[in-house]
Structure formats: structure tokens, C-alpha cells
N, C-alpha and C. Protein backbone atom coordinates (compact mmCIF):
# COMPACT_ATOMS: atom_id res chain seq x y z
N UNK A 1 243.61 77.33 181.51
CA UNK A 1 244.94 77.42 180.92
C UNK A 1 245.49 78.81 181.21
N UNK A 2 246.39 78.89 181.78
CA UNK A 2 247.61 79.85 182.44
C UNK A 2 247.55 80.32 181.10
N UNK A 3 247.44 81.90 180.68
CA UNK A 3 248.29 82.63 179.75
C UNK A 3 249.81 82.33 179.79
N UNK A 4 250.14 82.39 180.77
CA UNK A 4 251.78 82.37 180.69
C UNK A 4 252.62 81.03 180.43
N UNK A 5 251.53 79.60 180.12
CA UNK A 5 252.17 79.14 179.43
C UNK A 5 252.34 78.38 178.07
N UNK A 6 251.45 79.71 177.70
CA UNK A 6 251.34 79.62 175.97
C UNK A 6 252.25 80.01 175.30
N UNK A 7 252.48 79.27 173.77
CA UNK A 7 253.35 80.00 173.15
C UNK A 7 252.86 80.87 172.03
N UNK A 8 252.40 81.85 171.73
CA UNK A 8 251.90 82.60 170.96
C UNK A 8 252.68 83.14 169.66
N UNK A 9 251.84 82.77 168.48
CA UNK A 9 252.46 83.39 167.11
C UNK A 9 251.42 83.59 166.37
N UNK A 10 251.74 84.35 165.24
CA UNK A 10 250.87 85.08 164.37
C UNK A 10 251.55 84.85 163.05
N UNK A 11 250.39 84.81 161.77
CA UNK A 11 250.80 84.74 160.61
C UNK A 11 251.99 85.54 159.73
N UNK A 12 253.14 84.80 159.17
CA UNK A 12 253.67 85.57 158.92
C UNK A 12 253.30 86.54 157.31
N UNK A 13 252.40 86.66 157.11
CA UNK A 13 251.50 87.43 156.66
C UNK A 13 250.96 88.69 157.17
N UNK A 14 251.00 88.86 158.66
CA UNK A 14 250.29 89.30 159.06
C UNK A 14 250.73 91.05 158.77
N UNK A 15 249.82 91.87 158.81
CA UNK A 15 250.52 93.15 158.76
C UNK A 15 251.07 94.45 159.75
N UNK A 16 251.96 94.64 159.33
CA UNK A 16 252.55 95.51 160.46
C UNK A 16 251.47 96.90 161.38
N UNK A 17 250.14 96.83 161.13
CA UNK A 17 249.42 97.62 161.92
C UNK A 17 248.58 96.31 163.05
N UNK A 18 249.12 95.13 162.65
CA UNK A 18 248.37 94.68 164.06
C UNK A 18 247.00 94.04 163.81
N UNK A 19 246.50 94.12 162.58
CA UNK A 19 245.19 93.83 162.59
C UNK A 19 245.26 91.87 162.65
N UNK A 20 245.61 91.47 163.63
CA UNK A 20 245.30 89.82 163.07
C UNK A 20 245.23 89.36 164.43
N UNK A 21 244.97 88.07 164.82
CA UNK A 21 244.99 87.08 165.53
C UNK A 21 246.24 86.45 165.68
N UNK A 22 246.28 85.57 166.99
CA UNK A 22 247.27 84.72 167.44
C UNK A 22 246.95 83.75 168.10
N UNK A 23 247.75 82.71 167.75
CA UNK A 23 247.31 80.95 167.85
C UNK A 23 248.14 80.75 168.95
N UNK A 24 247.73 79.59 169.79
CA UNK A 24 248.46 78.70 170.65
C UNK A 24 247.94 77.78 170.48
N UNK A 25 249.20 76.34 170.78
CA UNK A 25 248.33 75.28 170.43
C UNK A 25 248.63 74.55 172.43
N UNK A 26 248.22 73.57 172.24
CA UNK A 26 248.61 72.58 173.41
C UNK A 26 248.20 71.17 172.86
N UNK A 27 248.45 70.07 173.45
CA UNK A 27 247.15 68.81 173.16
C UNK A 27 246.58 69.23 173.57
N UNK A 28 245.10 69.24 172.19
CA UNK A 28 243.78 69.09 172.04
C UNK A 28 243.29 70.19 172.11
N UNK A 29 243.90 71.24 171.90
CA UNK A 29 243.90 72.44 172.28
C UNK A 29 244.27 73.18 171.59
N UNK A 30 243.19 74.09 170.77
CA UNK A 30 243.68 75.55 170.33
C UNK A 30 242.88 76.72 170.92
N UNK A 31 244.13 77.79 170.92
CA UNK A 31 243.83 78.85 171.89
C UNK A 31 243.96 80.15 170.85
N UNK A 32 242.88 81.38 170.66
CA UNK A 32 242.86 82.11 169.68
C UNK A 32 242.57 83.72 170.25
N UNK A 33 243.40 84.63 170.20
CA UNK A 33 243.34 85.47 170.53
C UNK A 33 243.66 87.42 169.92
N UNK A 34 242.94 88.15 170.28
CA UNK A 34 243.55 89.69 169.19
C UNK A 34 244.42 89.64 169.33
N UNK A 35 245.22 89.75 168.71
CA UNK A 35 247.03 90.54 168.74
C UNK A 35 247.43 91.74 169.34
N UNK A 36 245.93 92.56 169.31
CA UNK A 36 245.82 93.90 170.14
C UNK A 36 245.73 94.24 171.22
N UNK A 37 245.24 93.12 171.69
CA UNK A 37 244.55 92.68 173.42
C UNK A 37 245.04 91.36 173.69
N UNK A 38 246.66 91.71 173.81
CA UNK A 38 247.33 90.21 174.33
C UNK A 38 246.92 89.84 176.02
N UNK A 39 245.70 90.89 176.60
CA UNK A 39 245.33 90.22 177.81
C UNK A 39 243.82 90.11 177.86
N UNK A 40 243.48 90.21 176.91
CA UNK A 40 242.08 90.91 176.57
C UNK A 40 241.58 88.89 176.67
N UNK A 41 240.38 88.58 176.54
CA UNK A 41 239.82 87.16 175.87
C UNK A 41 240.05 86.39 174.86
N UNK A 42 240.07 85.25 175.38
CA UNK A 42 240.59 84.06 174.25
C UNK A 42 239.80 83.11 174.12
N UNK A 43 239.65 82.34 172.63
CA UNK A 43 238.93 81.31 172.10
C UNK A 43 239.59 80.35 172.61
N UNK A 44 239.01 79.34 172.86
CA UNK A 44 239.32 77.96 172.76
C UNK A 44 238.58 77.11 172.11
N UNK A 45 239.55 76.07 171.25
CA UNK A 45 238.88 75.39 170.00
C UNK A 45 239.18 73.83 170.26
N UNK A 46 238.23 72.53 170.53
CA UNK A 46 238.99 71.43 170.50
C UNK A 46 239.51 71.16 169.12
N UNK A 47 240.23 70.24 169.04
CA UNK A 47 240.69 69.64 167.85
C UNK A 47 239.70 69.25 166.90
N UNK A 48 238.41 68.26 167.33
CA UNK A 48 237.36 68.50 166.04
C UNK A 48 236.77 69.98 165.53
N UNK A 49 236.50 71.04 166.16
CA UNK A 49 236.05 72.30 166.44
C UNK A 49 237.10 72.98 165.50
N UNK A 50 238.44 72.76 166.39
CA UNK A 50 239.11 74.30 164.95
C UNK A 50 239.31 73.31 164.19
N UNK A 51 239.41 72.01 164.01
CA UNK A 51 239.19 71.64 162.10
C UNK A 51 238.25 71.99 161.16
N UNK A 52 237.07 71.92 161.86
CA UNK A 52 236.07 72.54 161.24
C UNK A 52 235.96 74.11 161.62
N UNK A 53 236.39 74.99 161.44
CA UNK A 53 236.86 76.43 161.96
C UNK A 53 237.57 76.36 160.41
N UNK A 54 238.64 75.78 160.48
CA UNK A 54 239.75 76.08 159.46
C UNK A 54 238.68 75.45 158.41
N UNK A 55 238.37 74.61 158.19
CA UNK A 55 237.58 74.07 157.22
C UNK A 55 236.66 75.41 156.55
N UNK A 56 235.48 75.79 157.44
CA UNK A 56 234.85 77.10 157.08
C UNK A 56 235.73 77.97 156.26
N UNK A 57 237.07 78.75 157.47
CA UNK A 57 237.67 79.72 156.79
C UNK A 57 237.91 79.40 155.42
N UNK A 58 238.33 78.18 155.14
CA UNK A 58 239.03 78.08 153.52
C UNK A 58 238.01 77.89 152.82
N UNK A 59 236.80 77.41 153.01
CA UNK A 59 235.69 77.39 151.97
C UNK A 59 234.99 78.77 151.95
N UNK A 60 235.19 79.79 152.53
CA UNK A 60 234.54 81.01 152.46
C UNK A 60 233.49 81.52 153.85
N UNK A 61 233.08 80.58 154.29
CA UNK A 61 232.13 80.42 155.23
C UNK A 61 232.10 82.06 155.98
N UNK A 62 233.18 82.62 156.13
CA UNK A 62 233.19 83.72 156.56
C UNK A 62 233.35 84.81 156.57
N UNK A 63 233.71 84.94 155.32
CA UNK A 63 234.30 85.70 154.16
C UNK A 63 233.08 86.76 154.17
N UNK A 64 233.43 88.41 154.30
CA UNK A 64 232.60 89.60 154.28
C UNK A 64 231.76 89.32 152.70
N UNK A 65 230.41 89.80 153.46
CA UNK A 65 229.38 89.76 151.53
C UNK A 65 230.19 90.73 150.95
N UNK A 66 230.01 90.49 149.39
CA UNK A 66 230.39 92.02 148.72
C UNK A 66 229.30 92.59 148.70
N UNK A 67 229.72 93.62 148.02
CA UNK A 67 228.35 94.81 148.62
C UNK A 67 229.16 95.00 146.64
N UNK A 68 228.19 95.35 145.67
CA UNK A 68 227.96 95.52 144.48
C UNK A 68 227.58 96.68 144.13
């Protein structure tokens, strides 16, 4: 998949120093990349894959330990 013909966006959450990721989708296709290194390497996720991706994120799955 051509970088150039993705459409790339980021959470509008995200904060103004840059620290986040950016999605592309296509059919069957998600594409995940730094926001910092818009030429740098990219994920690719099928459709069962980043469901279960997003699934993790919202149950915690990846969430930093606390440190106590």
C-alpha cells in the first residue's frame, strides 16, 4: 500500500506536542502509524486483528503497570 494513497487522521484528543498515532483505513485494512515519523513504519491490522487490538485497548490490556 502506496503511502500516498492514504488518508490519515488522528484523535481529536490528541495533544498539541504530537505524542499520538494515526489511522488509515481501506477495505480490510487498517494502517497505524507515529504522527512523528509520517515516513517512518507502519502497522497493518486486518479487520479481525484491529478488532481485537481495539478490544485489548479498552479492556486495559495495555495500559502502563502502576508503580505504587
Amino acid at each position: 500500500m502506496q503511502d500516498a494513497t492514504l488518508t490519515w487522521r488522528k484523535s481529536t484528543r490528541s495533544a498539541a506536542a504530537g505524542h499520538c498515532v494515526e489511522v488509515a483505513t481501506v477495505p480490510s485494512s487498517v494502517f497505524v502509524r507515529d504522527s512523528k515519523d509520517a515516513t517512518g513504519p507502519m502497522l497493518a491490522f486486518g479487520d479481525d486483528n484491529w478488532a481485537g487490538f481495539i478490544a485489548g485497548v479498552r479492556a486495559g490490556e495495555f495500559d502502563r503497570p502502576t508503580t505504587h
